[in-house]
C-alpha atoms as a PDB file:
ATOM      1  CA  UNK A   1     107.274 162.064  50.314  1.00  0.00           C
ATOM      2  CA  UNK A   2     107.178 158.186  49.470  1.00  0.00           C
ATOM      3  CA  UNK A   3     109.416 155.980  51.308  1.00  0.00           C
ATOM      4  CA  UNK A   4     112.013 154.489  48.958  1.00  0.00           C
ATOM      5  CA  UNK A   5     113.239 150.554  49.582  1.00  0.00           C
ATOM      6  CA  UNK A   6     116.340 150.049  50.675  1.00  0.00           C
ATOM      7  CA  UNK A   7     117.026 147.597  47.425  1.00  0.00           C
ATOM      8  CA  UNK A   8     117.862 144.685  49.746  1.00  0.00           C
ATOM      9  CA  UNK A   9     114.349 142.988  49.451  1.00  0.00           C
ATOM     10  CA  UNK A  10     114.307 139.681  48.250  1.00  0.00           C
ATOM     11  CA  UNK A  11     110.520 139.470  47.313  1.00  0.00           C
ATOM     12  CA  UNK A  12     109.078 141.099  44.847  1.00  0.00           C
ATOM     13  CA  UNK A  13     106.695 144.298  44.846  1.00  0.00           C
ATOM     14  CA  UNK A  14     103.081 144.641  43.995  1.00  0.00           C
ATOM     15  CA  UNK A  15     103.928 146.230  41.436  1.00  0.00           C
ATOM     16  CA  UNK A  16     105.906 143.887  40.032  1.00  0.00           C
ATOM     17  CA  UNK A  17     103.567 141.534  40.783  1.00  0.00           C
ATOM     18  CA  UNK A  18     101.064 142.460  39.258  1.00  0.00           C
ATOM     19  CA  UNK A  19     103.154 143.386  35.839  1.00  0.00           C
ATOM     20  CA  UNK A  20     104.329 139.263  35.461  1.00  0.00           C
ATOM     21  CA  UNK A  21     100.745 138.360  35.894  1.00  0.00           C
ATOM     22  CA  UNK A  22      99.362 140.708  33.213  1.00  0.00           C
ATOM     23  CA  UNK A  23     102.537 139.569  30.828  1.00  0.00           C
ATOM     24  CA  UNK A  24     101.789 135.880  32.000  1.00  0.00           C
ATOM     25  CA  UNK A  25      98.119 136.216  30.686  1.00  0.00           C
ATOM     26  CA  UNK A  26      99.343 137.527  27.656  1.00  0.00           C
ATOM     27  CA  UNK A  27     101.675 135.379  26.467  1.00  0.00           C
ATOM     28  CA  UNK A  28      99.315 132.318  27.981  1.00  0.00           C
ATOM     29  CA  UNK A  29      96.546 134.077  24.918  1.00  0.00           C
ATOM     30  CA  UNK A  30      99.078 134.518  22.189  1.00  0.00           C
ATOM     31  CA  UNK A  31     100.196 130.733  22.875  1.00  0.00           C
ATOM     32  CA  UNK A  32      97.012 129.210  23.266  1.00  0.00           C
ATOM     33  CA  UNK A  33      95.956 131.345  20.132  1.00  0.00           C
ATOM     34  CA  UNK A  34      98.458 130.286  17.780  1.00  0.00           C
ATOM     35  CA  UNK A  35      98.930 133.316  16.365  1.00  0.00           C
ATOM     36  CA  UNK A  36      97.849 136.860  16.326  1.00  0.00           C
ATOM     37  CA  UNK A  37      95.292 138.670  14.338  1.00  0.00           C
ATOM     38  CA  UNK A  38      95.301 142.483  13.327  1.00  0.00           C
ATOM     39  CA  UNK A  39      92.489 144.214  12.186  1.00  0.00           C
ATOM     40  CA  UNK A  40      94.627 146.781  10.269  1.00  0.00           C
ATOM     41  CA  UNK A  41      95.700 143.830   8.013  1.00  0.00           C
ATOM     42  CA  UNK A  42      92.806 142.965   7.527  1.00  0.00           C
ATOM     43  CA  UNK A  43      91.839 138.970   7.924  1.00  0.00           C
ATOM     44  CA  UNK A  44      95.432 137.974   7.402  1.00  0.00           C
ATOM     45  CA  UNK A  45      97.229 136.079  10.426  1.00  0.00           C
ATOM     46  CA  UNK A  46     100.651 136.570  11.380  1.00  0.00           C
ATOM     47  CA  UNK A  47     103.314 134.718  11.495  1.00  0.00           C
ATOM     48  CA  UNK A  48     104.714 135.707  15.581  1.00  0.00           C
ATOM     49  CA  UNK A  49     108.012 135.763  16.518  1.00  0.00           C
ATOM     50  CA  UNK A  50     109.542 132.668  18.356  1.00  0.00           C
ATOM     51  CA  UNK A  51     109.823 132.897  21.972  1.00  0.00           C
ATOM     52  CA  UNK A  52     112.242 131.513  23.992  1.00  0.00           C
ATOM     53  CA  UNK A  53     112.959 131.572  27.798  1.00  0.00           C
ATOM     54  CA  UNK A  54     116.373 131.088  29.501  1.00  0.00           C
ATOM     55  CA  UNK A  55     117.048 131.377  33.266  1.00  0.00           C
ATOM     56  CA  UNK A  56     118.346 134.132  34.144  1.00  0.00           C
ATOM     57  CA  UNK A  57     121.427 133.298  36.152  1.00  0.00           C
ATOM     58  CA  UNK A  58     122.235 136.813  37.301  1.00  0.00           C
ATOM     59  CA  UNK A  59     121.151 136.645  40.988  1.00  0.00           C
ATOM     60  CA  UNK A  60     122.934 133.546  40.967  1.00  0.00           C
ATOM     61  CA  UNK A  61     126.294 134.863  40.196  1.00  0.00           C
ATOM     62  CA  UNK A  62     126.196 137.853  41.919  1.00  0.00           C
ATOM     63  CA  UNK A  63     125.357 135.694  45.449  1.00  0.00           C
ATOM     64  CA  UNK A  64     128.323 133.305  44.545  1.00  0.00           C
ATOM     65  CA  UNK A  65     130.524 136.786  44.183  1.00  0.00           C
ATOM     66  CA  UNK A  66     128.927 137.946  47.377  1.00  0.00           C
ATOM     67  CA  UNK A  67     129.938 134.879  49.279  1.00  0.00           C
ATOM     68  CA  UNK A  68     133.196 135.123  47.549  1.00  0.00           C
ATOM     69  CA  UNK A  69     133.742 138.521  49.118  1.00  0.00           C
ATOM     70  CA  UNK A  70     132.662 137.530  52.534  1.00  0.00           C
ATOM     71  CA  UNK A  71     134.996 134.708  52.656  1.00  0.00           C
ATOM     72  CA  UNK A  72     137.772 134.121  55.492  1.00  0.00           C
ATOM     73  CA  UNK A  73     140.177 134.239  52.934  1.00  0.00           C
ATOM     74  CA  UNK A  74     139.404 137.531  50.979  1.00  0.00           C
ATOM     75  CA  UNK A  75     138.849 138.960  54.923  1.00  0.00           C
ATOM     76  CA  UNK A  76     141.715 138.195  55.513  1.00  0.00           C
ATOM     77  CA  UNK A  77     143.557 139.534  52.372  1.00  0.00           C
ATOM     78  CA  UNK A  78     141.322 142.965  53.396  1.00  0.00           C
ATOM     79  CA  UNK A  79     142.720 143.338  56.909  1.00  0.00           C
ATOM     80  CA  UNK A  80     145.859 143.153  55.592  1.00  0.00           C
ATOM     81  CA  UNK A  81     146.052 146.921  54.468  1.00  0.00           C
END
């Protein structure tokens, strides 16, 4: 039976690894490219979608909620039932 994580890991897993790399090296062609040709259309080029990257601020919030929770103050508002 595998062994399952606990979810609490903080680095990432070979796996995962190993998927950003292969999307990396994509996206590092497509750029470097310019554009993207299909053989199914023939010799025409195509016009690719815009990318954008934003932070993602998720992990973020949820350890400012975590520390939030583990304050003195919300302790202390817990003991209190």
């Amino acid at each position: 039976m595998p062994r399952r994580h606990s979810g609490k890991s903080t680095q990432p897993s070979q796996r995962q690894l190993r998927v950003a790399e292969l999307v990396r090296h994509a996206l590092a062609e497509l750029l470097t490219r310019g554009g993207m040709h299909d053989e199914v259309l023939g010799s025409q080029q195509l016009t690719i979608p815009e990318v954008r990257f934003r932070a993602d601020e998720t992990f973020d919030e949820a350890l400012r909620i975590d520390r939030l929770l583990a304050s003195d103050k919300v302790r202390q508002d817990l003991d209190k039932r």
